[in-house]
PDB file of N, CA and C in Angstrom:
ATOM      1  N   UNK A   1       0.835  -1.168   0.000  1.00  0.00           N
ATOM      2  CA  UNK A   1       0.000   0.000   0.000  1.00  0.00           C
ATOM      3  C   UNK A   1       0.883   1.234   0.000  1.00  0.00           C
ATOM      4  N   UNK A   2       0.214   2.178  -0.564  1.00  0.00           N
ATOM      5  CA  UNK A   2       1.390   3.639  -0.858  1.00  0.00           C
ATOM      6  C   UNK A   2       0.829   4.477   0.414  1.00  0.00           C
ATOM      7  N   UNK A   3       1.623   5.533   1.006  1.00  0.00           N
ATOM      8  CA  UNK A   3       0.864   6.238   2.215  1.00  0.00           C
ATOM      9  C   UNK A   3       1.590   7.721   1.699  1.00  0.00           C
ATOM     10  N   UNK A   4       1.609   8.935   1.825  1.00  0.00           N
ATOM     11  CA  UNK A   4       1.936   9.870   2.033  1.00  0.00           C
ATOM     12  C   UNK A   4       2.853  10.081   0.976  1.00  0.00           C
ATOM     13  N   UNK A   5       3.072   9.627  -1.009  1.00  0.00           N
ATOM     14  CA  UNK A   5       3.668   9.806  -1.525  1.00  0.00           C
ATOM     15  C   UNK A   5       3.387  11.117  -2.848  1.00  0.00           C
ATOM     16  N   UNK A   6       2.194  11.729  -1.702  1.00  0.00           N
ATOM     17  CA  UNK A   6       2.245  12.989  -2.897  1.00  0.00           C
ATOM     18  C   UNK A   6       2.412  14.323  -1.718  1.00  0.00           C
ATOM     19  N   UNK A   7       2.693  15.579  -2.442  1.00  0.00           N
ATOM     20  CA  UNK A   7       2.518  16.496  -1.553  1.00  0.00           C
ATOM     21  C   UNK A   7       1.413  17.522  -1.195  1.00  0.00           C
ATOM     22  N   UNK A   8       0.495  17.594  -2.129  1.00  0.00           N
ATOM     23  CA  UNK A   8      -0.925  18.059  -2.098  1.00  0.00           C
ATOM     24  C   UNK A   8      -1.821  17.235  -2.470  1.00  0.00           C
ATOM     25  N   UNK A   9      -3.165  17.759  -1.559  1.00  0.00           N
ATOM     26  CA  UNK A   9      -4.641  16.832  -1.931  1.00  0.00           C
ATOM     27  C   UNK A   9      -4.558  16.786  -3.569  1.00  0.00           C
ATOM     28  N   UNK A  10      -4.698  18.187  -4.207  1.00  0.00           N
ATOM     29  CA  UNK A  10      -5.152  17.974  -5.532  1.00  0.00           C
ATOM     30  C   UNK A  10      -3.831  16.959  -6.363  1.00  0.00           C
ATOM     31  N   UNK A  11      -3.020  16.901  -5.921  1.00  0.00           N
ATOM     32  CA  UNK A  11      -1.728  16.203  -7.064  1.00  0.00           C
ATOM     33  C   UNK A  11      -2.027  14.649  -6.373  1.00  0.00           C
ATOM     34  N   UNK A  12      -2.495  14.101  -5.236  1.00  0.00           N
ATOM     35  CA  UNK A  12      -2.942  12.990  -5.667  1.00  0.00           C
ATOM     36  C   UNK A  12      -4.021  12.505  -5.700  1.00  0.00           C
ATOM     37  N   UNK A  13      -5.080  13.403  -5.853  1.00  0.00           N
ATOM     38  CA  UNK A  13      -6.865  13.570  -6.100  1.00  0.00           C
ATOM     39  C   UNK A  13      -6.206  13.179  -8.279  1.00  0.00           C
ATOM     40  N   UNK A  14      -5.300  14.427  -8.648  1.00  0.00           N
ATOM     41  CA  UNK A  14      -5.263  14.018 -10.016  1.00  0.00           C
ATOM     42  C   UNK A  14      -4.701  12.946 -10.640  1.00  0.00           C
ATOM     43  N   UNK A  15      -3.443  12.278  -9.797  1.00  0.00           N
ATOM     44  CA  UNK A  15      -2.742  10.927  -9.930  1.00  0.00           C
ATOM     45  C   UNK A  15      -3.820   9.828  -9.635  1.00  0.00           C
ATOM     46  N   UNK A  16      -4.891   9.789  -8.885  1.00  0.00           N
ATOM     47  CA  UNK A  16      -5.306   8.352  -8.861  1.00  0.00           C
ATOM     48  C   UNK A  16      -6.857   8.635 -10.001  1.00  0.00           C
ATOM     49  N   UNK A  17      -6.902   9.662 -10.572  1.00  0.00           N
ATOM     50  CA  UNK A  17      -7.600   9.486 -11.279  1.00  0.00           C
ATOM     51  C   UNK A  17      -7.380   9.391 -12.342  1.00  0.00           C
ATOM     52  N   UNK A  18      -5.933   9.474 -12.978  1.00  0.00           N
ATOM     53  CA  UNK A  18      -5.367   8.983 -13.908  1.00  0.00           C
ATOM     54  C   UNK A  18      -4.875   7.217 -13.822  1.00  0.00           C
ATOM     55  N   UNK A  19      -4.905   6.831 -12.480  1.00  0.00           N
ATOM     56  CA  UNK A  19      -4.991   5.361 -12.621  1.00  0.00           C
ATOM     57  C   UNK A  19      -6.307   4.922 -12.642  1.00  0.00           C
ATOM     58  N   UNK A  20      -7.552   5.304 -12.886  1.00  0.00           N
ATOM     59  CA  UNK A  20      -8.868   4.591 -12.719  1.00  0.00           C
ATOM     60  C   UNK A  20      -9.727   5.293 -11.615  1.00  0.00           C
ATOM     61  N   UNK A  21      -9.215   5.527 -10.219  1.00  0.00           N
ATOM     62  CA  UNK A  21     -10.403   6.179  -9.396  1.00  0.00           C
ATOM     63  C   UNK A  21     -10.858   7.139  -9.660  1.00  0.00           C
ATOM     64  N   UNK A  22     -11.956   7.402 -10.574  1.00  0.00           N
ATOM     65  CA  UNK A  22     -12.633   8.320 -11.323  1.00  0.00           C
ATOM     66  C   UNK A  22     -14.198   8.727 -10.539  1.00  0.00           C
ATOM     67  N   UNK A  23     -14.105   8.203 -10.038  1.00  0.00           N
ATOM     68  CA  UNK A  23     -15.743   7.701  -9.201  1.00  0.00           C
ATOM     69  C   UNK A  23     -15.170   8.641  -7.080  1.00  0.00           C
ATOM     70  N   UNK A  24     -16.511   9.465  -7.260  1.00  0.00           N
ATOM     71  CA  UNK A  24     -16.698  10.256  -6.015  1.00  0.00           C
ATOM     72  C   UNK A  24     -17.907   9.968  -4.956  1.00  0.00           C
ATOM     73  N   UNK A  25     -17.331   9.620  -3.652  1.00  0.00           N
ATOM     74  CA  UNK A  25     -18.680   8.653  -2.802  1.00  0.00           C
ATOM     75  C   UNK A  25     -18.794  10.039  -1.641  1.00  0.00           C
ATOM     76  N   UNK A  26     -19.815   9.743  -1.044  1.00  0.00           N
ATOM     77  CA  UNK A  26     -20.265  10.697   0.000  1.00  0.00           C
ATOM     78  C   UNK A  26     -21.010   9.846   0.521  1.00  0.00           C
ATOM     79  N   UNK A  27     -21.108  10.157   1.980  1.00  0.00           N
ATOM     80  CA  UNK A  27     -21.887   9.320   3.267  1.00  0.00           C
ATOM     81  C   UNK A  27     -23.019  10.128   2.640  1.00  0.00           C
ATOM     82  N   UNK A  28     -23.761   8.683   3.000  1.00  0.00           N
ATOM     83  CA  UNK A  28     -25.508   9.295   2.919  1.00  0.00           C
ATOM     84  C   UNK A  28     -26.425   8.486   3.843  1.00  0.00           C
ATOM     85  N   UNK A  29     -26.960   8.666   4.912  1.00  0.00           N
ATOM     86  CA  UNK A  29     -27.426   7.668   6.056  1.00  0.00           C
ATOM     87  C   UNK A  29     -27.052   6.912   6.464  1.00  0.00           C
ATOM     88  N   UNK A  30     -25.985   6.775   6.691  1.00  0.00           N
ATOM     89  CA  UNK A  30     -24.949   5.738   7.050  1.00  0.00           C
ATOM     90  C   UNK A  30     -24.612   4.641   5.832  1.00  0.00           C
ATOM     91  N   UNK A  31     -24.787   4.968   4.433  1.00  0.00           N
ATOM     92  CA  UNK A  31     -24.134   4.197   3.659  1.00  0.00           C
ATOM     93  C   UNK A  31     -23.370   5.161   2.414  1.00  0.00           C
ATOM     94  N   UNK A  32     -22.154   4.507   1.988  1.00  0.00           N
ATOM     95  CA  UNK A  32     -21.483   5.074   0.979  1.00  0.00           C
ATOM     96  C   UNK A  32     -22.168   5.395  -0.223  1.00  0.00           C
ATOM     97  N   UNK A  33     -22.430   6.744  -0.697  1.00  0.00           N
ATOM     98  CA  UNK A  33     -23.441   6.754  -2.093  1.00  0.00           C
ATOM     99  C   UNK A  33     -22.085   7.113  -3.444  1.00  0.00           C
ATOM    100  N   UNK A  34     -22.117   6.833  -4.621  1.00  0.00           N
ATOM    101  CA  UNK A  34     -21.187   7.181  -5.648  1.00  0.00           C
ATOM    102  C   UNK A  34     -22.226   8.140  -6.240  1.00  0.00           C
ATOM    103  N   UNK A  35     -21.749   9.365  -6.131  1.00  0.00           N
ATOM    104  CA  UNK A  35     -21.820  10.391  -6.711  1.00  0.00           C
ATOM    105  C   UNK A  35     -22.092  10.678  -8.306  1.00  0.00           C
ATOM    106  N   UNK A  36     -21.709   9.796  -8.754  1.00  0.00           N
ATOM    107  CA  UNK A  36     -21.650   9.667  -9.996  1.00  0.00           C
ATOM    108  C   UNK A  36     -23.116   8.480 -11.198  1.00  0.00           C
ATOM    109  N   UNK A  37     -23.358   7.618 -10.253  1.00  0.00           N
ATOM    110  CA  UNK A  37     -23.831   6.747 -10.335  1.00  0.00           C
ATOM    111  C   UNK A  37     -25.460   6.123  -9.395  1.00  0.00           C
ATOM    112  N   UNK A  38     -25.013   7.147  -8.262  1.00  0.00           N
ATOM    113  CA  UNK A  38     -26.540   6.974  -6.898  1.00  0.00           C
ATOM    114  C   UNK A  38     -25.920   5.207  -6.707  1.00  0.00           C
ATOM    115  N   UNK A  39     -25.197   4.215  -6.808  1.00  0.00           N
ATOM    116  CA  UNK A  39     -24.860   2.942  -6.375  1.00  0.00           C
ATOM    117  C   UNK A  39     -24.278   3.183  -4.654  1.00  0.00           C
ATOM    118  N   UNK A  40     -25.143   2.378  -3.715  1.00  0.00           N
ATOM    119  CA  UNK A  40     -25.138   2.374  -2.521  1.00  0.00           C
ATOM    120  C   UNK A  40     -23.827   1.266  -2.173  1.00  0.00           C
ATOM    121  N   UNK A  41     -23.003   1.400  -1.561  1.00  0.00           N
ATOM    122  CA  UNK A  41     -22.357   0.559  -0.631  1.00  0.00           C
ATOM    123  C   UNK A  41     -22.334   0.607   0.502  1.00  0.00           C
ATOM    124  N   UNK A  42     -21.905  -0.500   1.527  1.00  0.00           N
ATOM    125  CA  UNK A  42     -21.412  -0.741   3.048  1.00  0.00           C
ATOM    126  C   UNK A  42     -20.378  -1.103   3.707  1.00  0.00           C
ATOM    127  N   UNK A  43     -19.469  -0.349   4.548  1.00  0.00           N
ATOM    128  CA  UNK A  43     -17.997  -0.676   4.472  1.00  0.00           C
ATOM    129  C   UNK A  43     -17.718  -1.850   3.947  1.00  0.00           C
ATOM    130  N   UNK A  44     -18.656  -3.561   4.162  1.00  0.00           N
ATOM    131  CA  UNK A  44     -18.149  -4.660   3.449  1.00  0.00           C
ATOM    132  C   UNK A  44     -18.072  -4.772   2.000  1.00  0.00           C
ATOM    133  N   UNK A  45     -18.398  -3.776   1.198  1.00  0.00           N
ATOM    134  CA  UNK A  45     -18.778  -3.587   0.016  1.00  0.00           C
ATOM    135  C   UNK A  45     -17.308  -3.135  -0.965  1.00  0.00           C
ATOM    136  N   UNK A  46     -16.406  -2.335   0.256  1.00  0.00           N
ATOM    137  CA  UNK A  46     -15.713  -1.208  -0.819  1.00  0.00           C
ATOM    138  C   UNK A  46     -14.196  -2.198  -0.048  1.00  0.00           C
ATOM    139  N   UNK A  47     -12.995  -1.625  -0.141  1.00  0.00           N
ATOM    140  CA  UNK A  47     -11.850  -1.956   0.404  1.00  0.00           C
ATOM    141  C   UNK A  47     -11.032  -0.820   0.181  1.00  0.00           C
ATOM    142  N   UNK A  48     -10.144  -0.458   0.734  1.00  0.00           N
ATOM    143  CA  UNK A  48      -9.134   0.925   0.606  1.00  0.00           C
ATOM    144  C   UNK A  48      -7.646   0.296   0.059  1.00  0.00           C
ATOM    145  N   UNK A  49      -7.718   0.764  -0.901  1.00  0.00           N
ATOM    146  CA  UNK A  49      -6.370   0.482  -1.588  1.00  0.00           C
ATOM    147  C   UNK A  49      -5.592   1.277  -1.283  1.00  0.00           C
ATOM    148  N   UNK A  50      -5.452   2.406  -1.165  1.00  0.00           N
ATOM    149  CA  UNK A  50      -3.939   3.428  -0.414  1.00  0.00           C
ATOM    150  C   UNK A  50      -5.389   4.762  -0.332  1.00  0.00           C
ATOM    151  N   UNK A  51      -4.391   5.439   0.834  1.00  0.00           N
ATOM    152  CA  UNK A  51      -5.104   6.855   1.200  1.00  0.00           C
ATOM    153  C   UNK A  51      -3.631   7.637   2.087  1.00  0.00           C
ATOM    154  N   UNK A  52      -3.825   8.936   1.780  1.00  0.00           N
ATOM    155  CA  UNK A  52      -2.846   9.574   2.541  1.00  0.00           C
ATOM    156  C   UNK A  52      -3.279  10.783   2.764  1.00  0.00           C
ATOM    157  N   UNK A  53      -2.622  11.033   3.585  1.00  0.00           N
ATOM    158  CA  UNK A  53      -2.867  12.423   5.145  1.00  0.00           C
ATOM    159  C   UNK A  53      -1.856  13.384   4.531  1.00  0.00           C
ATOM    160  N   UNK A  54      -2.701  14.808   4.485  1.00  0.00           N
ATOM    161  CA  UNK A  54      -2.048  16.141   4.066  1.00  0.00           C
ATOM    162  C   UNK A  54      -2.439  16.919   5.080  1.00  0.00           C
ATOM    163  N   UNK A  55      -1.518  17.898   5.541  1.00  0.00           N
ATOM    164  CA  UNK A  55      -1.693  19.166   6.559  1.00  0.00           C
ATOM    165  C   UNK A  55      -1.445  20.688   5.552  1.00  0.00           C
ATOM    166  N   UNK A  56      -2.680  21.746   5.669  1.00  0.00           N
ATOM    167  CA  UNK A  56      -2.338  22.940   4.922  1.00  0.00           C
ATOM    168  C   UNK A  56      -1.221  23.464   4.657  1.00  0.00           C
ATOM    169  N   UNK A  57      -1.374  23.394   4.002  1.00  0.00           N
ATOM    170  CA  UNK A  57       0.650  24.326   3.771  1.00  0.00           C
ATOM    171  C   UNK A  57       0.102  25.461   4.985  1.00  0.00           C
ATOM    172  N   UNK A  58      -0.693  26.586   5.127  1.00  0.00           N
ATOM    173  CA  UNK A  58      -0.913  27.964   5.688  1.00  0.00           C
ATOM    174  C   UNK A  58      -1.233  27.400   7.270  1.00  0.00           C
ATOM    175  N   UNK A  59      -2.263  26.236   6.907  1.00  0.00           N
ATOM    176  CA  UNK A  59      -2.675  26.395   8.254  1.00  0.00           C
ATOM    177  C   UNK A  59      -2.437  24.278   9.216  1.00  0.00           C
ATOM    178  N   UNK A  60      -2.119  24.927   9.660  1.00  0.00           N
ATOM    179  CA  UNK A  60      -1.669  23.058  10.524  1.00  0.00           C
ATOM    180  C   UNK A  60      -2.953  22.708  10.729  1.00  0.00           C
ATOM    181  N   UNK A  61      -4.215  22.562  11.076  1.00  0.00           N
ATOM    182  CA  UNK A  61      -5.430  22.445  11.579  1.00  0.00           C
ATOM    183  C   UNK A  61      -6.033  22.429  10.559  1.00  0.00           C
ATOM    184  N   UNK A  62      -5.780  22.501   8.853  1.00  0.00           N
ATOM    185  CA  UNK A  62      -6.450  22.285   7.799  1.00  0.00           C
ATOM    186  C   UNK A  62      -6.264  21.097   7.570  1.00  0.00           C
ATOM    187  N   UNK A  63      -6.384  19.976   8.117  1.00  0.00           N
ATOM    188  CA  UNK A  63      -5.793  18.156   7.918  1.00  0.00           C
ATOM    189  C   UNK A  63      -7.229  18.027   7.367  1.00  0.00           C
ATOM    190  N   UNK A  64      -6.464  16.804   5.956  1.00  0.00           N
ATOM    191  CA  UNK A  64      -7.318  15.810   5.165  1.00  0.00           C
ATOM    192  C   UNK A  64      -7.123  14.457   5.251  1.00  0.00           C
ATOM    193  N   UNK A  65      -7.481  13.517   4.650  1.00  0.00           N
ATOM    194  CA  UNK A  65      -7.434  12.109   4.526  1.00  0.00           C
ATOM    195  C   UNK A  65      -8.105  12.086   3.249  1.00  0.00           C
ATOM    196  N   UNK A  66      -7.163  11.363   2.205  1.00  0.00           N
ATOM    197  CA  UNK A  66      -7.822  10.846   1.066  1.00  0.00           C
ATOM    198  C   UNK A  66      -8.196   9.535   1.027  1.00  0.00           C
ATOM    199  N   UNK A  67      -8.724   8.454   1.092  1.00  0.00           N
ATOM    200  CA  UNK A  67      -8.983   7.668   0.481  1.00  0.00           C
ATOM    201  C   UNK A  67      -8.985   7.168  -0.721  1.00  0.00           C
ATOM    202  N   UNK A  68      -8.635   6.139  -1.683  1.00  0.00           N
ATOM    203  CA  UNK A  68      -8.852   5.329  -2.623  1.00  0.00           C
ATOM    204  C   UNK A  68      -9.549   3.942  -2.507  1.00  0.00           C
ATOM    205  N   UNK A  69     -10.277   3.742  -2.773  1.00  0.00           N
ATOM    206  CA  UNK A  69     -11.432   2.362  -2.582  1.00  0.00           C
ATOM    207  C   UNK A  69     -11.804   2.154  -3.856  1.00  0.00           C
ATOM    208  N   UNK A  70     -12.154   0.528  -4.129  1.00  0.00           N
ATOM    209  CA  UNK A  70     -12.597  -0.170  -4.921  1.00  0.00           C
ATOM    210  C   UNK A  70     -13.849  -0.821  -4.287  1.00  0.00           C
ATOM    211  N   UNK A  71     -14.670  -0.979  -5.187  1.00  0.00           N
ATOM    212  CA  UNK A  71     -15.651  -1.093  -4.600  1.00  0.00           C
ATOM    213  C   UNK A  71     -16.042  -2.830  -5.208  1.00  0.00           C
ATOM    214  N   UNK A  72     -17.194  -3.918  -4.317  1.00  0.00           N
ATOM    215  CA  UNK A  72     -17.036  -5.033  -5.259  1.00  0.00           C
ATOM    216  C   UNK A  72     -17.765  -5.008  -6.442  1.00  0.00           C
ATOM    217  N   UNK A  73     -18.078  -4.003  -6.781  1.00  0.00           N
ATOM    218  CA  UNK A  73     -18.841  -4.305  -8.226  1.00  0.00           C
ATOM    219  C   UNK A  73     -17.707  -3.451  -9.659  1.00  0.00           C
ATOM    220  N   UNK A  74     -16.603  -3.327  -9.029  1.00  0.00           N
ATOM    221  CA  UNK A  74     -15.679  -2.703  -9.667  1.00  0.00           C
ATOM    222  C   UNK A  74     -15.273  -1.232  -9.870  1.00  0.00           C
ATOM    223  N   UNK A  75     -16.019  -0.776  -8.837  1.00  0.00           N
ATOM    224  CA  UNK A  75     -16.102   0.751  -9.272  1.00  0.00           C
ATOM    225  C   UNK A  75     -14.683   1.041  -8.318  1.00  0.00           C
ATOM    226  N   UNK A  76     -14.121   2.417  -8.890  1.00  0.00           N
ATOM    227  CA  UNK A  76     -12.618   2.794  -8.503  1.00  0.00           C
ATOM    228  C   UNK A  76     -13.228   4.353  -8.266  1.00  0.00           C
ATOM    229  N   UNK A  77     -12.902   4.855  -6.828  1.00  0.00           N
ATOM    230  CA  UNK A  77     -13.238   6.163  -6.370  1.00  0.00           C
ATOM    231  C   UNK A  77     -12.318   6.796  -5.424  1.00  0.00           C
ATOM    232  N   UNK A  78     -12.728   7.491  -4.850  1.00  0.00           N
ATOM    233  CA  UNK A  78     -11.672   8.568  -4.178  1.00  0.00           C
ATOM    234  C   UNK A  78     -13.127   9.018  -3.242  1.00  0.00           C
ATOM    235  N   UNK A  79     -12.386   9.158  -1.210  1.00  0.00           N
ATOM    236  CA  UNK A  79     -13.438   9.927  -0.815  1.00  0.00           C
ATOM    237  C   UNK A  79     -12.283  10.833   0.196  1.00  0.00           C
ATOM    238  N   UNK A  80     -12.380  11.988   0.309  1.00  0.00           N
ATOM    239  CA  UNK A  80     -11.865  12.751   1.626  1.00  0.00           C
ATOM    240  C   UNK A  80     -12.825  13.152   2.391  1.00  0.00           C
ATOM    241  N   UNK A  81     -11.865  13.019   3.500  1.00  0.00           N
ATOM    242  CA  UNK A  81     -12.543  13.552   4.972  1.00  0.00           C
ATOM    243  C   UNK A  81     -11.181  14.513   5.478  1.00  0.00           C
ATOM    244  N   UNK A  82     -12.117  15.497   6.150  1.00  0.00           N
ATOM    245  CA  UNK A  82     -11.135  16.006   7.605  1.00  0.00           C
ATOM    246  C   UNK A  82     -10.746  15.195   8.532  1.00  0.00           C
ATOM    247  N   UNK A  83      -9.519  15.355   9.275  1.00  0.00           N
ATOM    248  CA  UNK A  83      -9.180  14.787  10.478  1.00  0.00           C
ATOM    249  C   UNK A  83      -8.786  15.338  11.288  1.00  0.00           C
ATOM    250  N   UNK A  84      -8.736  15.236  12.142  1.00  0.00           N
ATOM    251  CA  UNK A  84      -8.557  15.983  13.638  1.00  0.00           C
ATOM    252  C   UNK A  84      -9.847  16.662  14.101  1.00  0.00           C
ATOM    253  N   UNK A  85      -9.445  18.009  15.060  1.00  0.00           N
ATOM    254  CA  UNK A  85     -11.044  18.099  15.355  1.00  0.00           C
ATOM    255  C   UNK A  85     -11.818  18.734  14.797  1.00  0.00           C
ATOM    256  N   UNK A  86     -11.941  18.709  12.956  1.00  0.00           N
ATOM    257  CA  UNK A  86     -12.845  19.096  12.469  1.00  0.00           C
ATOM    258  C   UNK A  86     -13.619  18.099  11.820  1.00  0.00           C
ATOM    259  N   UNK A  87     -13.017  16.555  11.642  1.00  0.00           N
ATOM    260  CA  UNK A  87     -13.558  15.677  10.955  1.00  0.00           C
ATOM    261  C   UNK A  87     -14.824  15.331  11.253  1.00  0.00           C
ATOM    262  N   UNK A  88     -15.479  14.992  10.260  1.00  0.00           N
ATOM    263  CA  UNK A  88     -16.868  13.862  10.232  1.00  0.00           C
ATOM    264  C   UNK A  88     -16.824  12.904  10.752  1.00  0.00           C
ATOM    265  N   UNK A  89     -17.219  12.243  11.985  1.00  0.00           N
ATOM    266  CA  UNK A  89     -17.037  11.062  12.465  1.00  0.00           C
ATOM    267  C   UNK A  89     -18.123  10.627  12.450  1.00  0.00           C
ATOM    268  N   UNK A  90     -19.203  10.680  11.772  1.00  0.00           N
ATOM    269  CA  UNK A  90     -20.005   9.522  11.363  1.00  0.00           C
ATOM    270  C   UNK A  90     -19.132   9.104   9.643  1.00  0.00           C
ATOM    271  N   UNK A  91     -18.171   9.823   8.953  1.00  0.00           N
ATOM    272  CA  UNK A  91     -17.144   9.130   7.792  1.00  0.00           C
ATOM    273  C   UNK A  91     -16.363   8.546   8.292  1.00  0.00           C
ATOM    274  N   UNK A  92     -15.407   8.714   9.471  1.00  0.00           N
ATOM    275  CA  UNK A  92     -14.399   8.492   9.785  1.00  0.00           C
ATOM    276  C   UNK A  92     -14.846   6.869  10.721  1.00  0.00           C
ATOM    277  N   UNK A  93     -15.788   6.919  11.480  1.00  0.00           N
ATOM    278  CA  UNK A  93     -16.895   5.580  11.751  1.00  0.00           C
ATOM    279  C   UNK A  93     -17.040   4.486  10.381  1.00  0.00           C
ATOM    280  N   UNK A  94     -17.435   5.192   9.514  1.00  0.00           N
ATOM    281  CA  UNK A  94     -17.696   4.290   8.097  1.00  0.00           C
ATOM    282  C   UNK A  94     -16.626   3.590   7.762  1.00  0.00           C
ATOM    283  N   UNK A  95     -15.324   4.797   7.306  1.00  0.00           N
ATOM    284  CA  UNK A  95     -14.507   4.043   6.953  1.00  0.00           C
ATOM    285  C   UNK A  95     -13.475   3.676   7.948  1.00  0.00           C
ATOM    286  N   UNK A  96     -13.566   3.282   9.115  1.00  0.00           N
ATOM    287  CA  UNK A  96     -12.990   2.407   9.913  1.00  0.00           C
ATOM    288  C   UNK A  96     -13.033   0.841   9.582  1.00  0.00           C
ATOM    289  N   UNK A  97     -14.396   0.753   9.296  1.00  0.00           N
ATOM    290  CA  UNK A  97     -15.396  -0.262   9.078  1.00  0.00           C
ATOM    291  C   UNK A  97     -14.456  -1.078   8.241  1.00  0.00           C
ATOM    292  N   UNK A  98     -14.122   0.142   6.893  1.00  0.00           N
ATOM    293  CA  UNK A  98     -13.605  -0.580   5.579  1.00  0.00           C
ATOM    294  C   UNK A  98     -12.193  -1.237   5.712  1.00  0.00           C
ATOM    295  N   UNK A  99     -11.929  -2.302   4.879  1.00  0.00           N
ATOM    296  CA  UNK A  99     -11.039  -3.197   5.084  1.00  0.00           C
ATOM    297  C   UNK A  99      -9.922  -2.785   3.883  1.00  0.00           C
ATOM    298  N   UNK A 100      -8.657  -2.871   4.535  1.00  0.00           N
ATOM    299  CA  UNK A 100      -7.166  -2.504   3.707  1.00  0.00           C
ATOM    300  C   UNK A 100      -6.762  -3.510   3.351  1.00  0.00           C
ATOM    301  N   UNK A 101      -6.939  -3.080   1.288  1.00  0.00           N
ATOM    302  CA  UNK A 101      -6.094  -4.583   0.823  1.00  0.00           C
ATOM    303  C   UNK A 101      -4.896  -4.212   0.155  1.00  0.00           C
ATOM    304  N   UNK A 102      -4.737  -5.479   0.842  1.00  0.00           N
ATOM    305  CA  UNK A 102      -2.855  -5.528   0.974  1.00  0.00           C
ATOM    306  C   UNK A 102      -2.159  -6.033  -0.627  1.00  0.00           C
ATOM    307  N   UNK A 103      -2.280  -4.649  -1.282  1.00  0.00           N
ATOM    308  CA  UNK A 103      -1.545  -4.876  -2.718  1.00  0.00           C
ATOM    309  C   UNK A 103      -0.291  -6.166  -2.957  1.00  0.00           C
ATOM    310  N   UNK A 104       0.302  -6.118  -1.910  1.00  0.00           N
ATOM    311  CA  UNK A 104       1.397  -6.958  -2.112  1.00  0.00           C
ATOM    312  C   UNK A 104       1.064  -8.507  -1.976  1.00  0.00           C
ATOM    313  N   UNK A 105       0.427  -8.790  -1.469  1.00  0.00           N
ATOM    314  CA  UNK A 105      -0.491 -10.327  -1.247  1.00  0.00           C
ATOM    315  C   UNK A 105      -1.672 -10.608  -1.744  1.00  0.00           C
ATOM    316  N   UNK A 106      -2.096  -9.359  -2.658  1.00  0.00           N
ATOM    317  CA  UNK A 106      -3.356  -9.468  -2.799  1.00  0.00           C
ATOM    318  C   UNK A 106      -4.248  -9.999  -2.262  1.00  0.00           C
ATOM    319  N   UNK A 107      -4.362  -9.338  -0.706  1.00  0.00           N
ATOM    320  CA  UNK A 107      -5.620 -10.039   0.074  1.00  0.00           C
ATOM    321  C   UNK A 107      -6.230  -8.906   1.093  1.00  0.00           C
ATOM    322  N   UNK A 108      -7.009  -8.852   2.224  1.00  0.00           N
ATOM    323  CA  UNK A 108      -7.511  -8.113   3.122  1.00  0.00           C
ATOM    324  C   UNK A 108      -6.535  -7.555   4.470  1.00  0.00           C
ATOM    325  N   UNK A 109      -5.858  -6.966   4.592  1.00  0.00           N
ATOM    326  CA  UNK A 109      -4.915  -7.171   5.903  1.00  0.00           C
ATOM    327  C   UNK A 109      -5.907  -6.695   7.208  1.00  0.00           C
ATOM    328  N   UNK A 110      -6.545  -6.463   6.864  1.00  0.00           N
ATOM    329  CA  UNK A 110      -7.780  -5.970   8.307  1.00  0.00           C
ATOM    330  C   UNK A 110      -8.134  -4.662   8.506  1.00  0.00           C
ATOM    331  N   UNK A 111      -8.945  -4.959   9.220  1.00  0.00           N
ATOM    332  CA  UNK A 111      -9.926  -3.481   9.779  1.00  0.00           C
ATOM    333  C   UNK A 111      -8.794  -2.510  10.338  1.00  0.00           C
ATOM    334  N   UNK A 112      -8.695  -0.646   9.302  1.00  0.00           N
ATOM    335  CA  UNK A 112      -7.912  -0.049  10.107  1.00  0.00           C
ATOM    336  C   UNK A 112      -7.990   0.113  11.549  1.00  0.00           C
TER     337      UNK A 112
END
């Protein structure tokens, strides 16, 4: 899994959508909706292939989390959240849920 190998949200919001995660999800009643599509998932549904943590260049307290997830019906997306104490923690709840697969074994390594 890759962690922290870009230096801004947007430069790897535009890198993984040049590999396929083209697809944008948002919590919607406690389930993942694709933006693109209205297709519902549930953390057992999606898996996180790499995500990485950026702090504002201006401001330290501007923290993100990107996500990359595949979903099982094949869909490839991207979701951010805030972290620290501005985040969404009914997202940050969700994707706890979701399970990290382990590129190198190609399998599930477990619940973050």
């Amino acid at each position: 899994m890759r962690f922290n190998q870009y230096d801004t949200l947007v430069e790897a919001e535009s890198a993984l959508r040049r590999k396929g995660f083209k697809m944008s999800f948002e919590l919607k009643d406690g389930k993942m909706r694709c933006t693109k599509n209205d297709a519902i998932y549930t953390p057992d549904e999606m898996r996180i292939i790499e995500y990485h943590r950026f702090e504002g260049m201006t401001n330290p307290a501007d923290m993100s989390i990107l996500f990359a997830v595949i979903c099982n019906d094949g869909s490839k997306g991207t979701i951010v959240s805030n972290y620290g104490p501005h985040s969404n923690m009914n997202l940050i709840s969700f994707m706890d849920k979701v399970k990290i697969l382990n590129k190198e074994t190609n399998s599930v390594s477990g619940a973050r």
